[in-house]
Protein backbone atom coordinates (compact mmCIF):
# COMPACT_ATOMS: atom_id res chain seq x y z
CA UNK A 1 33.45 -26.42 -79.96
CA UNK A 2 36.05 -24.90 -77.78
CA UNK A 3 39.62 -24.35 -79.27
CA UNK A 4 43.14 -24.42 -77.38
CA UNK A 5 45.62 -21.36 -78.54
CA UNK A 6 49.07 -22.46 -78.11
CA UNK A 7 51.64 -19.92 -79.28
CA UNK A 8 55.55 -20.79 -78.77
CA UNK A 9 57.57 -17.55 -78.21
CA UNK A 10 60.95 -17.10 -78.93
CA UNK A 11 62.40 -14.01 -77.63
CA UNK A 12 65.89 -12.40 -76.80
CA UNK A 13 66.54 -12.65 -73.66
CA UNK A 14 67.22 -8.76 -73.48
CA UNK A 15 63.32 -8.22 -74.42
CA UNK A 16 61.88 -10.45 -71.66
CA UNK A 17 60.73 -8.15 -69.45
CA UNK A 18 58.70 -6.18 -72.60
CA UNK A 19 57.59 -9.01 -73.40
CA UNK A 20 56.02 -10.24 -70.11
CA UNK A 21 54.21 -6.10 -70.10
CA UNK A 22 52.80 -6.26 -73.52
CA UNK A 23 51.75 -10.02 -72.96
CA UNK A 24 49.93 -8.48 -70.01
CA UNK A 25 48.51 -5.73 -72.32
CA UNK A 26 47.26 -8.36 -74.66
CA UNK A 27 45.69 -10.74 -72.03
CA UNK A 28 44.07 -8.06 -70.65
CA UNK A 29 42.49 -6.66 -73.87
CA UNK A 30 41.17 -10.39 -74.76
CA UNK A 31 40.27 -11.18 -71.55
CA UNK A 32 37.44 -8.71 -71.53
CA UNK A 33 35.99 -10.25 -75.08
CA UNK A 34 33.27 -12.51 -75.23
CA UNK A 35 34.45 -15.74 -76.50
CA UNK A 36 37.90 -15.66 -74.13
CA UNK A 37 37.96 -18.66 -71.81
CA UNK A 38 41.70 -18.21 -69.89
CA UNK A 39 44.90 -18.03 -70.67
CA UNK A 40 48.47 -20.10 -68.89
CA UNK A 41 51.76 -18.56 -69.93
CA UNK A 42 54.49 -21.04 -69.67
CA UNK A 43 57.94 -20.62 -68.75
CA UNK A 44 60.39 -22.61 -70.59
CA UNK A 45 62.64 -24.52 -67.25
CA UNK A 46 65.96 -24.56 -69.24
CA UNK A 47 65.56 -28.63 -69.31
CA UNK A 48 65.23 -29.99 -72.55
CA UNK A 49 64.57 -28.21 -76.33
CA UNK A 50 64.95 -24.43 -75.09
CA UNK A 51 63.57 -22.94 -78.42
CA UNK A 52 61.12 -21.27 -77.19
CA UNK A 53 61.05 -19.54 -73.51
CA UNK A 54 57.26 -19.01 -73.35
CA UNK A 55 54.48 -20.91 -74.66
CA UNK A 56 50.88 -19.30 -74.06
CA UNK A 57 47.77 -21.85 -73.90
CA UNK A 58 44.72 -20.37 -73.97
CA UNK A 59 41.21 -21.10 -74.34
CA UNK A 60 38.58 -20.03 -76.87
CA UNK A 61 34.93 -21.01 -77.47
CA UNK A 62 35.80 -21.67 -80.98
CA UNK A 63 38.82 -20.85 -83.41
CA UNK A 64 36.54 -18.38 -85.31
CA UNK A 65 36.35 -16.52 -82.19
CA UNK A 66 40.19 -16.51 -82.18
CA UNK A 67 40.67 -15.25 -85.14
CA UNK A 68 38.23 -12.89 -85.74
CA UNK A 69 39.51 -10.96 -82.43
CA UNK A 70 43.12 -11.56 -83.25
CA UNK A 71 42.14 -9.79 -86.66
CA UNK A 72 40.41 -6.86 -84.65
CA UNK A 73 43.63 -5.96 -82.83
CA UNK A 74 47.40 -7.28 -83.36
CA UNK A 75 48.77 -8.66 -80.04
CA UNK A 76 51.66 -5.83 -78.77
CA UNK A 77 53.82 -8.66 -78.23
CA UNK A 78 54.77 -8.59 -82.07
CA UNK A 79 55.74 -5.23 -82.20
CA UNK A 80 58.94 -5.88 -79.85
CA UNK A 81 62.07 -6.25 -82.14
CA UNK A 82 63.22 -9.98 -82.28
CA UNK A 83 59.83 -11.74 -81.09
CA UNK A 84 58.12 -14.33 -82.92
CA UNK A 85 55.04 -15.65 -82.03
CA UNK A 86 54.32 -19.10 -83.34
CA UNK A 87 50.21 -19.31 -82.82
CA UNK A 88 47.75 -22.44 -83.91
CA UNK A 89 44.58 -23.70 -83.00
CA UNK A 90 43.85 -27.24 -81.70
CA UNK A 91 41.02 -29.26 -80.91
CA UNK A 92 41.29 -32.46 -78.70
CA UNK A 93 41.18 -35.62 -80.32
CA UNK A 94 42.54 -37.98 -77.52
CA UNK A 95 42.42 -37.72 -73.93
CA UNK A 96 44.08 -40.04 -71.19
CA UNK A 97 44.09 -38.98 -67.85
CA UNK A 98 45.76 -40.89 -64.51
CA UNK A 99 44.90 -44.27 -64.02
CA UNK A 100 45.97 -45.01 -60.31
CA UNK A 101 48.81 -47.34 -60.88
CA UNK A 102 51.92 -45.90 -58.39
């Protein structure tokens, strides 16, 4: 069963732009592995909880997948002083889509 990644970022605003190129690094490196579906980074508009400035969801064919890669080589995101990842796995268990209604 497919997984969804998502991993809430805080980072100092001073270490955005490393951030953004080791992100890249990363996504690039998994992106080539079987078992990688895609990846969204998110950034955080400024309106409402501003916690976190990026939050990556991304797409696995399973969590074991996930992990086992993620085991096999440390994202260079973490290495940047001040970042903190804050990665799960999740499976659907609802879905509701548009109904039509306005």
């Amino acid at each position: 069963m497919t997984t969804t990644l998502i991993n809430a970022f805080i980072i100092p605003k001073e270490k955005e732009e490393d951030f953004l190129e080791n992100w890249k690094k990363t996504t690039d490196h998994f992106s080539r592995k079987k078992g990688f579906i895609e990846a969204l980074l998110h950034r955080n508009t400024g309106v409402g909880n501003q916690t976190f400035m990026y939050i990556n969801i991304a797409k696995w064919d399973s969590k074991e997948t996930w992990d086992r890669l993620h085991t096999e080589y440390r994202p260079t995101e973490y290495h940047i002083e001040g970042v903190k990842g804050h990665a799960a796995c999740f499976e659907p268990v609802i879905h509701v889509e548009y109904q039509g209604d306005g």
